[in-house]
C-alpha atoms as a PDB file:
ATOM      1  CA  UNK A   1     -65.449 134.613 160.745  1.00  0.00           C
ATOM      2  CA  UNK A   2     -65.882 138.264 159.682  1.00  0.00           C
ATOM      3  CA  UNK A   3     -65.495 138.953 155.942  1.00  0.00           C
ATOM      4  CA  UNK A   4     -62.832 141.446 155.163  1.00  0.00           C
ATOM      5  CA  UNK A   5     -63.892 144.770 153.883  1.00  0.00           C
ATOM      6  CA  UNK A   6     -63.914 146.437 150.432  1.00  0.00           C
ATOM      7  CA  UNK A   7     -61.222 149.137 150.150  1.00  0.00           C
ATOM      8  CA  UNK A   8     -62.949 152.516 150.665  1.00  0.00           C
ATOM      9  CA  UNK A   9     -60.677 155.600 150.784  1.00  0.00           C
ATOM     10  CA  UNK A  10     -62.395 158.416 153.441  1.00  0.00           C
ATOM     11  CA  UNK A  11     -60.946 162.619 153.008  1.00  0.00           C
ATOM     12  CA  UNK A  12     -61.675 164.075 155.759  1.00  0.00           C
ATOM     13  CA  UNK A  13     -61.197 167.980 155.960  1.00  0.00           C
ATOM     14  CA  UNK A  14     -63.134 170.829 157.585  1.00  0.00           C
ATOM     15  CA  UNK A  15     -64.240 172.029 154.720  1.00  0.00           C
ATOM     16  CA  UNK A  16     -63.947 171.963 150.755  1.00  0.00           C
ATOM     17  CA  UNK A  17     -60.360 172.485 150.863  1.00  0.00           C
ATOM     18  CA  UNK A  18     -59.614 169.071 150.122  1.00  0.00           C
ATOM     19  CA  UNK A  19     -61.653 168.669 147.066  1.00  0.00           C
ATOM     20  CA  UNK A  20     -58.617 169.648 145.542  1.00  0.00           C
ATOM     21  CA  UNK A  21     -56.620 166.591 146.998  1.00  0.00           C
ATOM     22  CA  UNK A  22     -60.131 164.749 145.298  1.00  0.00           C
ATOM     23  CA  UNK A  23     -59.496 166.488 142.074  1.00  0.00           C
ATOM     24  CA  UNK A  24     -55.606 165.193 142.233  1.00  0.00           C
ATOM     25  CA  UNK A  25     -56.556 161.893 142.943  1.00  0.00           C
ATOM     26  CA  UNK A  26     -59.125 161.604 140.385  1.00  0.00           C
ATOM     27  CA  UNK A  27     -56.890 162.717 137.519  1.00  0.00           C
ATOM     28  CA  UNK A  28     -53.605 160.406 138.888  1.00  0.00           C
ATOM     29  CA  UNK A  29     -55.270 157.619 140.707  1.00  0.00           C
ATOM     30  CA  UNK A  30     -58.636 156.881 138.546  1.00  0.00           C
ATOM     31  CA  UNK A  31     -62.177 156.122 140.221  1.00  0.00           C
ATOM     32  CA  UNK A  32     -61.053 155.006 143.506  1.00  0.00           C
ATOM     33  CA  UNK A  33     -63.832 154.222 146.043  1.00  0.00           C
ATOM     34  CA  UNK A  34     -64.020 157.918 148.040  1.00  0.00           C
ATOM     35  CA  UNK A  35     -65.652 159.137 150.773  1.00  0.00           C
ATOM     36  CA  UNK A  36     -65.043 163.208 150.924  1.00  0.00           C
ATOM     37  CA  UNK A  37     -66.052 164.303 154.506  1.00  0.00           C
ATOM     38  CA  UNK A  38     -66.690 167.899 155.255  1.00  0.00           C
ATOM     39  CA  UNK A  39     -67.169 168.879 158.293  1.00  0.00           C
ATOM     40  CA  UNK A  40     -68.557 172.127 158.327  1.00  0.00           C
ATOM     41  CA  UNK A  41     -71.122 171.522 160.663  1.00  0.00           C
ATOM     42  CA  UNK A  42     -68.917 172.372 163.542  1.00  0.00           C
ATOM     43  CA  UNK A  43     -66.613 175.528 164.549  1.00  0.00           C
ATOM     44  CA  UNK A  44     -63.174 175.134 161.868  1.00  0.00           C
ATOM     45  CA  UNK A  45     -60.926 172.913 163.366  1.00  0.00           C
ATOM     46  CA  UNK A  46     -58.087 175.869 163.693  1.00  0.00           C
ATOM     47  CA  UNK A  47     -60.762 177.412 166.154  1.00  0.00           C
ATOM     48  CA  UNK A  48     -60.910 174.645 168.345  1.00  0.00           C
ATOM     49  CA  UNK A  49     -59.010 173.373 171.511  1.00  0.00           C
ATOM     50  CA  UNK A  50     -56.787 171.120 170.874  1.00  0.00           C
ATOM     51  CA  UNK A  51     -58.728 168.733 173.520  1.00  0.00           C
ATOM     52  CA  UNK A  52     -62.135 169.722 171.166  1.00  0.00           C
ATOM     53  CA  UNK A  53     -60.358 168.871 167.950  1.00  0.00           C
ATOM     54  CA  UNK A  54     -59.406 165.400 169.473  1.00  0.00           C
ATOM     55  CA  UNK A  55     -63.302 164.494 170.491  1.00  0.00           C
ATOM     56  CA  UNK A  56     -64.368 165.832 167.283  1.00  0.00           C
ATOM     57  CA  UNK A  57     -61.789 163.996 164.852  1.00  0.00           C
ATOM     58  CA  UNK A  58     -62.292 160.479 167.108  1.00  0.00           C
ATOM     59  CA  UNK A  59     -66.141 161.143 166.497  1.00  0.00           C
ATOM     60  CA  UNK A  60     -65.631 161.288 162.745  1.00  0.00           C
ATOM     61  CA  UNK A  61     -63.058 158.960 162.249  1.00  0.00           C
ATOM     62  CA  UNK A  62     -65.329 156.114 164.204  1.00  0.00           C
ATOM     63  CA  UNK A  63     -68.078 157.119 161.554  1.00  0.00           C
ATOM     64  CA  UNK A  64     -66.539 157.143 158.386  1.00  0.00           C
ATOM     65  CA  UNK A  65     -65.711 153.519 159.874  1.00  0.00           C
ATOM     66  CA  UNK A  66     -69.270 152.579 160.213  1.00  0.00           C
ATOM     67  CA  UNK A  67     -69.808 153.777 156.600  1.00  0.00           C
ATOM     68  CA  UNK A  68     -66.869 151.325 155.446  1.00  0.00           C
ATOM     69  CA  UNK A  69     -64.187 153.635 155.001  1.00  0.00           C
ATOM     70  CA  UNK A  70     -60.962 151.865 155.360  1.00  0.00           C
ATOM     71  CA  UNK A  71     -58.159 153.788 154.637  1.00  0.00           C
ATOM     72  CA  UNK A  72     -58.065 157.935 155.784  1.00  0.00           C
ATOM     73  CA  UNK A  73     -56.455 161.235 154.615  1.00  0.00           C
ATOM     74  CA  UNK A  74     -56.619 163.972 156.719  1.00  0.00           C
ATOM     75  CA  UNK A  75     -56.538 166.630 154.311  1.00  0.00           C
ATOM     76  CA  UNK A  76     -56.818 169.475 156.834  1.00  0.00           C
ATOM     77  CA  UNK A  77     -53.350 170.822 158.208  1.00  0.00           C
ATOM     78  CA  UNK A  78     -54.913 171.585 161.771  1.00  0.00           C
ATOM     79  CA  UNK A  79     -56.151 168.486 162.050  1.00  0.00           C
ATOM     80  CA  UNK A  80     -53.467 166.882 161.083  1.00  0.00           C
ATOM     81  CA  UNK A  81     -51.548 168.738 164.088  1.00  0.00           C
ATOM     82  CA  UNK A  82     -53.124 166.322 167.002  1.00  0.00           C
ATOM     83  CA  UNK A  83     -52.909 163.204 164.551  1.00  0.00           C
ATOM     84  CA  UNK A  84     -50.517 161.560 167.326  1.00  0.00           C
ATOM     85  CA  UNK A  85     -53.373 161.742 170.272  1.00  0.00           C
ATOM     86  CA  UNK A  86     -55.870 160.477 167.749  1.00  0.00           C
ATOM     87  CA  UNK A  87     -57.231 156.524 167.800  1.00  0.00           C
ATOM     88  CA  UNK A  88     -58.023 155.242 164.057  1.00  0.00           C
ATOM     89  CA  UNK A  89     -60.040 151.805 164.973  1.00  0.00           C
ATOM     90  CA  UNK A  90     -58.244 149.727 162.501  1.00  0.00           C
ATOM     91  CA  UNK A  91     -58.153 152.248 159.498  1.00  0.00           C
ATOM     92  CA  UNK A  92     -54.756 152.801 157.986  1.00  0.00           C
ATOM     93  CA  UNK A  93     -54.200 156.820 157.553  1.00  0.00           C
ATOM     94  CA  UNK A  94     -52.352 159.738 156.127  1.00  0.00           C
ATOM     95  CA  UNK A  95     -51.789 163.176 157.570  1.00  0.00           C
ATOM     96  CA  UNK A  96     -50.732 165.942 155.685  1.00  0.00           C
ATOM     97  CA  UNK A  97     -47.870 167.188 157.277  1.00  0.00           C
ATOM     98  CA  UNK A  98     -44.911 164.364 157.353  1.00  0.00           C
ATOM     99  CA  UNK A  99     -45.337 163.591 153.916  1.00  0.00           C
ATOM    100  CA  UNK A 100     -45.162 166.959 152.835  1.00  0.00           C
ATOM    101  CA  UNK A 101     -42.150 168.119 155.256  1.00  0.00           C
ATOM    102  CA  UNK A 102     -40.616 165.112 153.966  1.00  0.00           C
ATOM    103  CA  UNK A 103     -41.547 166.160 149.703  1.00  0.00           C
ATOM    104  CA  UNK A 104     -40.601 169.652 150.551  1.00  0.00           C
ATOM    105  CA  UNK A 105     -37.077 168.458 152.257  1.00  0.00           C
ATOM    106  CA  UNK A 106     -35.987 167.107 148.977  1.00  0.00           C
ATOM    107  CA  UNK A 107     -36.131 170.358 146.769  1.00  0.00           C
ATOM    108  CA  UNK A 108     -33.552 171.748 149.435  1.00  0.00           C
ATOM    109  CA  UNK A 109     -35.195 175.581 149.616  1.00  0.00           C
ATOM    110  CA  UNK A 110     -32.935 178.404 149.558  1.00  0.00           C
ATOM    111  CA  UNK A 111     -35.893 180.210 152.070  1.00  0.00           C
ATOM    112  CA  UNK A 112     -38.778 178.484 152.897  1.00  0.00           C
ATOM    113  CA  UNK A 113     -41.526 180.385 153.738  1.00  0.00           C
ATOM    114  CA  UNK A 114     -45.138 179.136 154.451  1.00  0.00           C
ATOM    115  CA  UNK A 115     -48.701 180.898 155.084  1.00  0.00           C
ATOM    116  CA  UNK A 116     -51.445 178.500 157.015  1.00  0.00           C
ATOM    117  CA  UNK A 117     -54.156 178.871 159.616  1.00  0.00           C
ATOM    118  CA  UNK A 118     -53.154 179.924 163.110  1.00  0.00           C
ATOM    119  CA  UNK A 119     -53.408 176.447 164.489  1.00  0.00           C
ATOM    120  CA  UNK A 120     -50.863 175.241 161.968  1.00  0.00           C
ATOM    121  CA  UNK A 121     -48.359 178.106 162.688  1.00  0.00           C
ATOM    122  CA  UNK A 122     -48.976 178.533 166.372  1.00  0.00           C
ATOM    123  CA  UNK A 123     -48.018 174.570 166.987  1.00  0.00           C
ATOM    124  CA  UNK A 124     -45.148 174.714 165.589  1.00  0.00           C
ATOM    125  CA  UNK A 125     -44.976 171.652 163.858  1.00  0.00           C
ATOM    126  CA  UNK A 126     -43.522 172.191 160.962  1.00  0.00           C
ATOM    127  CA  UNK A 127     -41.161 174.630 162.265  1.00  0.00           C
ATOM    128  CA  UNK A 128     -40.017 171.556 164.310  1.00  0.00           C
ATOM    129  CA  UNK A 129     -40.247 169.086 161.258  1.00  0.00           C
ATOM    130  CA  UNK A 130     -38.477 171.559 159.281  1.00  0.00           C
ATOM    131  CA  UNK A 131     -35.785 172.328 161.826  1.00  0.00           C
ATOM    132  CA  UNK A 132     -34.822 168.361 162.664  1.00  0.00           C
ATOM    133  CA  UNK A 133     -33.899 168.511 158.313  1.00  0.00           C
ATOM    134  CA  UNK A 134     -31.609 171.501 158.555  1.00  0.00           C
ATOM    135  CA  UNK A 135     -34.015 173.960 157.368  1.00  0.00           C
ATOM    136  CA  UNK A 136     -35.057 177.490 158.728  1.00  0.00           C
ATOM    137  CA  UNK A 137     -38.866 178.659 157.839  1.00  0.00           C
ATOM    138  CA  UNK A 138     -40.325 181.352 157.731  1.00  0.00           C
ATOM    139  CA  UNK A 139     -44.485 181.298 158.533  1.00  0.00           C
ATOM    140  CA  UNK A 140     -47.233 183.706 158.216  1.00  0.00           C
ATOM    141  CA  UNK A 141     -50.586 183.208 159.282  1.00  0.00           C
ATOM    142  CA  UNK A 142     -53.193 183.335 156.827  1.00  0.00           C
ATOM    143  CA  UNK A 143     -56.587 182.882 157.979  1.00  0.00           C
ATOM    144  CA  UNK A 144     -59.031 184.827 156.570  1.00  0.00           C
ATOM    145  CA  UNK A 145     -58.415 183.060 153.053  1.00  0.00           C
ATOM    146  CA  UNK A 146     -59.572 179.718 153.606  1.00  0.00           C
ATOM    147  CA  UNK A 147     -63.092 181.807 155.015  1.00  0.00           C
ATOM    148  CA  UNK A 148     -63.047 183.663 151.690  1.00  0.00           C
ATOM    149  CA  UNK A 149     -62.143 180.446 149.426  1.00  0.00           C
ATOM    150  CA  UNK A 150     -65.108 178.606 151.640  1.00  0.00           C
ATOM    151  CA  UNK A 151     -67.372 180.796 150.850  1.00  0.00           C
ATOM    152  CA  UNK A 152     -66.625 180.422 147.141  1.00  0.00           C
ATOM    153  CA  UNK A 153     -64.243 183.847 146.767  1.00  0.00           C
ATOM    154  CA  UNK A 154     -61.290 183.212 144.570  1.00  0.00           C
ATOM    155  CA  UNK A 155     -60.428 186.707 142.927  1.00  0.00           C
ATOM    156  CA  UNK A 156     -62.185 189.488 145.348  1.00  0.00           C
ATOM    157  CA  UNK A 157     -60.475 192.635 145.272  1.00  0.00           C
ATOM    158  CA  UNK A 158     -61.032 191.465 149.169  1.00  0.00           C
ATOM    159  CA  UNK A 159     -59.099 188.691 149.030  1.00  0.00           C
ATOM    160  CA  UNK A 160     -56.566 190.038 146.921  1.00  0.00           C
ATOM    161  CA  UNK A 161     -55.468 192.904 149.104  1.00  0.00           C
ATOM    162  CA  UNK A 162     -55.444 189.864 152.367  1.00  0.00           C
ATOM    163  CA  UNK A 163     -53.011 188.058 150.163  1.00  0.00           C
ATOM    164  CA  UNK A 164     -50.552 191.558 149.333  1.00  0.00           C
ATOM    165  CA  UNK A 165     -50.776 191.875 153.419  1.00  0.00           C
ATOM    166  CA  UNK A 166     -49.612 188.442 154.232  1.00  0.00           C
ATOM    167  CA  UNK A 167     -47.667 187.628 151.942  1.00  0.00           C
ATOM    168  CA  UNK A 168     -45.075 191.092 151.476  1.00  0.00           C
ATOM    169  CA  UNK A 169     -42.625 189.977 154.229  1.00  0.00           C
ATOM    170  CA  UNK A 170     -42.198 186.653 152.855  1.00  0.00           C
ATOM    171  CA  UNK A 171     -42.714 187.630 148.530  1.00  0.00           C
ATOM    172  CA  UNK A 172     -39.042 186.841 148.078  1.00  0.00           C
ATOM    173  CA  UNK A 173     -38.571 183.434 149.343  1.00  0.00           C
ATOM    174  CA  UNK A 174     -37.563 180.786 147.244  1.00  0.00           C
ATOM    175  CA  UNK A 175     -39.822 178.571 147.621  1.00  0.00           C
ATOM    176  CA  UNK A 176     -43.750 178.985 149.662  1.00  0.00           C
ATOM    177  CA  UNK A 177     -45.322 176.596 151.039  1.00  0.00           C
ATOM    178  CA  UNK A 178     -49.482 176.489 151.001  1.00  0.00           C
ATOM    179  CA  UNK A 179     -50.329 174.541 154.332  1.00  0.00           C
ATOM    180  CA  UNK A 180     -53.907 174.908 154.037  1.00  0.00           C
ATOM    181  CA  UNK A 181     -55.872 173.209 151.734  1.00  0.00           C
ATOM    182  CA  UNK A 182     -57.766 175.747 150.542  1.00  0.00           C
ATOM    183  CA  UNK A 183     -54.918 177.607 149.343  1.00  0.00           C
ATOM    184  CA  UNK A 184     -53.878 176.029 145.826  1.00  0.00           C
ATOM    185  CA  UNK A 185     -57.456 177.007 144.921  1.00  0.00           C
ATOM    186  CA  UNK A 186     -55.831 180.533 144.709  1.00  0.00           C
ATOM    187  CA  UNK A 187     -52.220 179.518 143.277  1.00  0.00           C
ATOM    188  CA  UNK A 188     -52.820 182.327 140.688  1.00  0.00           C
ATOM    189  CA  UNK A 189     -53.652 184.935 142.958  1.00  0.00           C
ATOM    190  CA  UNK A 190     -51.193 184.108 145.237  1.00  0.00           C
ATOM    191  CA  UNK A 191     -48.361 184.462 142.350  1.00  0.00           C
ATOM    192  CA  UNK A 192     -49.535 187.815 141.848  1.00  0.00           C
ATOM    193  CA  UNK A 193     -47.810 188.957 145.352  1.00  0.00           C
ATOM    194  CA  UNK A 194     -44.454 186.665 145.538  1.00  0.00           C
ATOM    195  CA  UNK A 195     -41.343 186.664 143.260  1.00  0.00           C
ATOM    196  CA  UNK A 196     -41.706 185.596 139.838  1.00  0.00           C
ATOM    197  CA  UNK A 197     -39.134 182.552 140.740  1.00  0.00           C
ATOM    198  CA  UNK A 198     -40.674 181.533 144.063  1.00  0.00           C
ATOM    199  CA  UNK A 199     -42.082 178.071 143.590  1.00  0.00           C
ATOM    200  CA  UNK A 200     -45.392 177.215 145.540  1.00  0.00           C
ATOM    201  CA  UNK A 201     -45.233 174.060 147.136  1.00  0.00           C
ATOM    202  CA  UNK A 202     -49.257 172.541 146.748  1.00  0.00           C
ATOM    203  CA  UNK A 203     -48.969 169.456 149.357  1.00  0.00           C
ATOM    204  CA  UNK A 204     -51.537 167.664 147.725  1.00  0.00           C
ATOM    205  CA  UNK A 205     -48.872 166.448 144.954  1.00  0.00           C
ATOM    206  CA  UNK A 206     -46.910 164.314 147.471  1.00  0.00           C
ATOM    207  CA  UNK A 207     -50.078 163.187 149.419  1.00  0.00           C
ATOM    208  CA  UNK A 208     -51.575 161.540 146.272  1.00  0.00           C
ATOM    209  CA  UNK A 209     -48.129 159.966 145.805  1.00  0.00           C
ATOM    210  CA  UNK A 210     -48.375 158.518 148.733  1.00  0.00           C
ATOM    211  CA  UNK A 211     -52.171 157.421 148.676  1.00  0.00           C
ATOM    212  CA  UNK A 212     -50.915 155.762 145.615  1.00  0.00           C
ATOM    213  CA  UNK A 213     -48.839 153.691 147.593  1.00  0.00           C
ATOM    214  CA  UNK A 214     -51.894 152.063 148.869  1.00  0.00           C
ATOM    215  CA  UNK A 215     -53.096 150.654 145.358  1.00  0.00           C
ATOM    216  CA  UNK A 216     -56.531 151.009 146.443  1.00  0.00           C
ATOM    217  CA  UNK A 217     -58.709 149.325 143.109  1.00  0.00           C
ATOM    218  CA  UNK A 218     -60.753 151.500 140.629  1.00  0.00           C
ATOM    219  CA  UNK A 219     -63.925 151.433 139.594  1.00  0.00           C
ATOM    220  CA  UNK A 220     -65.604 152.512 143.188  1.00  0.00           C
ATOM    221  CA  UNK A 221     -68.345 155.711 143.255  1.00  0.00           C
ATOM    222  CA  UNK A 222     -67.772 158.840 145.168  1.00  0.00           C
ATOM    223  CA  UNK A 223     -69.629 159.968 147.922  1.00  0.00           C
ATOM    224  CA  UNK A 224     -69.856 163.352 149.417  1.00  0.00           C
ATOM    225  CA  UNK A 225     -71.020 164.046 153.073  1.00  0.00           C
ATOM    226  CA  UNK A 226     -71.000 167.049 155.849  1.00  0.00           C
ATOM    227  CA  UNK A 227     -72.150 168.234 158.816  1.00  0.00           C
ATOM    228  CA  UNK A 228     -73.566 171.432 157.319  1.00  0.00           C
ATOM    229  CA  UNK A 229     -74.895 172.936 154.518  1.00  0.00           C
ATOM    230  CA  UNK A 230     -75.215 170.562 151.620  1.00  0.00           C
ATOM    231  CA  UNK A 231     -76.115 172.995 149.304  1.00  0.00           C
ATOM    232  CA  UNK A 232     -73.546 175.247 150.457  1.00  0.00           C
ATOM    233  CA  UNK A 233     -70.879 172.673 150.093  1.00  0.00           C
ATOM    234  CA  UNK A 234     -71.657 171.981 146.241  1.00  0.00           C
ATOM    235  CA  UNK A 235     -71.441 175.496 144.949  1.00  0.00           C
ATOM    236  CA  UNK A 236     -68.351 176.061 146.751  1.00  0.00           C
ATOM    237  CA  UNK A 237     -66.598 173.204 145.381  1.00  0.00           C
ATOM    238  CA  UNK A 238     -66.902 174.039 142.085  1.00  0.00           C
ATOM    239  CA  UNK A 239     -66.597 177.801 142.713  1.00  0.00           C
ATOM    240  CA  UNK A 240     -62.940 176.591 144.411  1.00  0.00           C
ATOM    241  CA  UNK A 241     -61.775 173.896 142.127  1.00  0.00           C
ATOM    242  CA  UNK A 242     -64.451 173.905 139.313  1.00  0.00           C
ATOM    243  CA  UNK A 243     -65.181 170.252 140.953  1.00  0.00           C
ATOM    244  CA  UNK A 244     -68.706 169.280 140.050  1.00  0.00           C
ATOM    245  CA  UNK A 245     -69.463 167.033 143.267  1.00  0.00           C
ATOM    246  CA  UNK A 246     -72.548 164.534 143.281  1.00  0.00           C
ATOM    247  CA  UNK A 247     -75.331 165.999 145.719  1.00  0.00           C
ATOM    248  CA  UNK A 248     -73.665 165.666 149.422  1.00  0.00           C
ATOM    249  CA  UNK A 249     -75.640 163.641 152.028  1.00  0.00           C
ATOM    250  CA  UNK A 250     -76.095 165.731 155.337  1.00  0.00           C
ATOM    251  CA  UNK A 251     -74.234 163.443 157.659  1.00  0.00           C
ATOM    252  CA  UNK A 252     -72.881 163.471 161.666  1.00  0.00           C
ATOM    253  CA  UNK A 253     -74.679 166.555 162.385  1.00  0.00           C
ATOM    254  CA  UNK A 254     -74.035 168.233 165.424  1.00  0.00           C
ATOM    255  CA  UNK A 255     -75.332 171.264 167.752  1.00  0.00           C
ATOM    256  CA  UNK A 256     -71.775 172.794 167.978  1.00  0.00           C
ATOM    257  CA  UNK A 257     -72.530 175.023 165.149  1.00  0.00           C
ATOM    258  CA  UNK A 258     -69.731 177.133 163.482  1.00  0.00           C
ATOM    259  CA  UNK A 259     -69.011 180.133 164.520  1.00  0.00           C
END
């Protein structure tokens, strides 16, 4: 008779994007047991095929299983788009996007906007999400920033002048939603170029709720893993979220390099 397994929550995310969800859950939850996955290893998930993104995701979720992970957040909003033609091997998960369609629903926006990766936008899935709750959205794409944020940029004039760009056609909505992860790293910049009354909509807030909802126990050690740079990954999570992140482990390395 096999013994049942320890609770072990896995993040998985492309890159350090989701530290913030880790951050979140750190200062709501407590020391839950985490395993923060970044797979930077490989070409960003937005850049992939959608069949690519599939074989990659299956490939990580069967080894954070190995490792003992047995519940998973998918941090990463393109990821999160093919969640439906993914296989979990017993692990109970959480994507990003239903949970914070469903969050967002509730505040009933005036005008929704959003800014995310191309993958996000171009799949239309929360336009779709949106649209079955009565609610028109408008979406920008927005990738250069989570580049800049990954590489530890939070206040370049660079990066300021991509956020005037994308966000002027969208600065008056009511409410803006940040369906990347990387993006509430720059909530402050961001502010700078919308409405003094828009609210930005972080969807880490409702994902944590809903982690919650697991009551996974306390007291379990973090560990931090990726498919590239180890050093590269440490300075950029505290550049992004002032997260000071045990050494990562190089882990599921690959020969599809980013690009």
């Amino acid at each position: 008779m096999s013994q049942e397994r320890e609770p072990r929550l896995g993040i998985v995310d492309w890159g350090i994007g989701g530290i913030g969800i880790y951050r979140r859950l750190c200062e709501q939850l407590g020391d839950i047991p985490v395993t923060y996955f970044s797979d930077t290893g490989v070409t960003p998930y937005g850049k992939m095929s959608r069949p690519e993104l599939i074989h990659r995701l299956e490939q990580v979720i069967k080894h954070l299983h190995t490792l003992g992970v047995t519940h998973l957040v998918v941090g990463c909003n393109a990821a999160s788009t093919v969640l439906p033609f993914l296989h979990f091997a017993g692990i109970k998960t959480k994507g990003v996007i239903d949970c914070t369609v469903a969050g967002t629903a509730k505040l009933k926006p005036k005008r929704l906007a959003l800014i995310g990766g191309r993958r996000t936008v171009v799949s239309g899935v929360y336009r779709r999400a949106f649209q079955a709750h009565g609610i028109a959205i408008e979406q920008r794409i927005a990738q250069p920033l989570s580049a800049l944020i990954e590489s530890g940029d939070v206040s370049s004039p660079q990066l300021r002048d991509e956020c005037r760009k994308i966000l002027r056609p969208i600065r008056h909505a009511s409410h803006l939603l940040l369906a990347c992860t990387h993006y509430p790293a720059i909530a402050k910049v961001l502010k700078n170029y919308v409405s003094p009354e828009t609210v930005l909509i972080d969807p880490a807030a409702t994902l944590v709720s809903e982690i919650a909802k697991w009551k996974l126990p306390t007291g379990g050690n973090s560990k931090f893993l990726t498919s590239g740079d180890p050093a590269v990954m440490k300075n950029a999570a505290f550049a992004a979220w002032r997260v000071r992140i045990t050494a990562p482990a190089l882990s599921l390395p690959t020969r599809h390099q980013a690009r």
